[in-house]
Protein backbone atom coordinates (compact mmCIF):
# COMPACT_ATOMS: atom_id res chain seq x y z
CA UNK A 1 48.09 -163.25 217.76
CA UNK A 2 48.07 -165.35 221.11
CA UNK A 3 44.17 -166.67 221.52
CA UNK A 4 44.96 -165.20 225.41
CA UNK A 5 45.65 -162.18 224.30
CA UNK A 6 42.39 -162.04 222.23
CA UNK A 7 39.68 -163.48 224.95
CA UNK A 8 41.63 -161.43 227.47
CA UNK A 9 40.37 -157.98 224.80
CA UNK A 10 37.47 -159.44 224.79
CA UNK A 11 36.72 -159.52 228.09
CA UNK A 12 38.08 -156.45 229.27
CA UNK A 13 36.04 -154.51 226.43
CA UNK A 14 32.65 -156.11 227.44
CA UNK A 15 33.72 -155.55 230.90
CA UNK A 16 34.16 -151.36 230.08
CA UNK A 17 30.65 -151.37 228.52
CA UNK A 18 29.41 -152.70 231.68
CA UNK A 19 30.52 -150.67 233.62
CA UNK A 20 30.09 -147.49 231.82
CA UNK A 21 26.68 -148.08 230.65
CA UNK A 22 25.04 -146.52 233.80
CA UNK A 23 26.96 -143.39 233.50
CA UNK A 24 25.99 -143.12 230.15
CA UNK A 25 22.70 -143.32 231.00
CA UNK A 26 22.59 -140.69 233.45
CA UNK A 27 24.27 -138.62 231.06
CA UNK A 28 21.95 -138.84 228.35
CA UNK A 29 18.70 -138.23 230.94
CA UNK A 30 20.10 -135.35 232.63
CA UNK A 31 21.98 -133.77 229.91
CA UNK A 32 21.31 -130.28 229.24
CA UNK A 33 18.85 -129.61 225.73
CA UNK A 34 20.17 -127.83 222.95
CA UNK A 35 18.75 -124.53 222.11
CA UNK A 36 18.12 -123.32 218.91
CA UNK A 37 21.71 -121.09 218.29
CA UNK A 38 23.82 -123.94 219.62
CA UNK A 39 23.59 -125.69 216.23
CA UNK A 40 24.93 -122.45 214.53
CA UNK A 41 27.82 -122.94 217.12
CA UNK A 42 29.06 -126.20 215.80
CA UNK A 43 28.55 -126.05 212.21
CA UNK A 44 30.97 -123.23 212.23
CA UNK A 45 33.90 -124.36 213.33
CA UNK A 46 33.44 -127.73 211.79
CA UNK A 47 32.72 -126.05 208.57
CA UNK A 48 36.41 -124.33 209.34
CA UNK A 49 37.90 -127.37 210.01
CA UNK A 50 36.50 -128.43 206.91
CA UNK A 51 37.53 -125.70 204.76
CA UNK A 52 41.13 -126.09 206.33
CA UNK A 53 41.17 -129.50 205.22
CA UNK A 54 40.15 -128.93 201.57
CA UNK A 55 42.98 -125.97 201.88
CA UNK A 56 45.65 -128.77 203.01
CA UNK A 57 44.84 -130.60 200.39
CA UNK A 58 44.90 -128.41 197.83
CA UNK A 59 48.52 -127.39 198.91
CA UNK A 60 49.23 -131.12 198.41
CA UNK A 61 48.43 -131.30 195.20
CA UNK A 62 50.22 -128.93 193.08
């Protein structure tokens, strides 16, 4: 790969986390607190994504 190429990634990464950074920030002081049934709301549909995986797989193999 062209060293240009590389510093030029470089740069323009380090430049994004500069910039976003104070967003972030804000984000993670006023974002709103979890309550105690929003946990129940994602474990279930990650354990169906899960489960739909395993069930993909399983088709897969036989």
């Amino acid at each position: 790969m062209n060293i240009w190429l590389q510093i030029g990634m470089a740069v323009t990464i380090v430049l994004m986390l500069v910039f976003m950074y104070p967003a972030a920030k804000h984000w993670l002081n006023n974002s709103p607190k979890a309550n105690k049934g929003d946990w129940k709301a994602v474990f279930i549909p990650l354990a169906l994504v899960v489960a739909f995986v395993a069930f993909l797989i399983l088709l897969v193999r036989h």
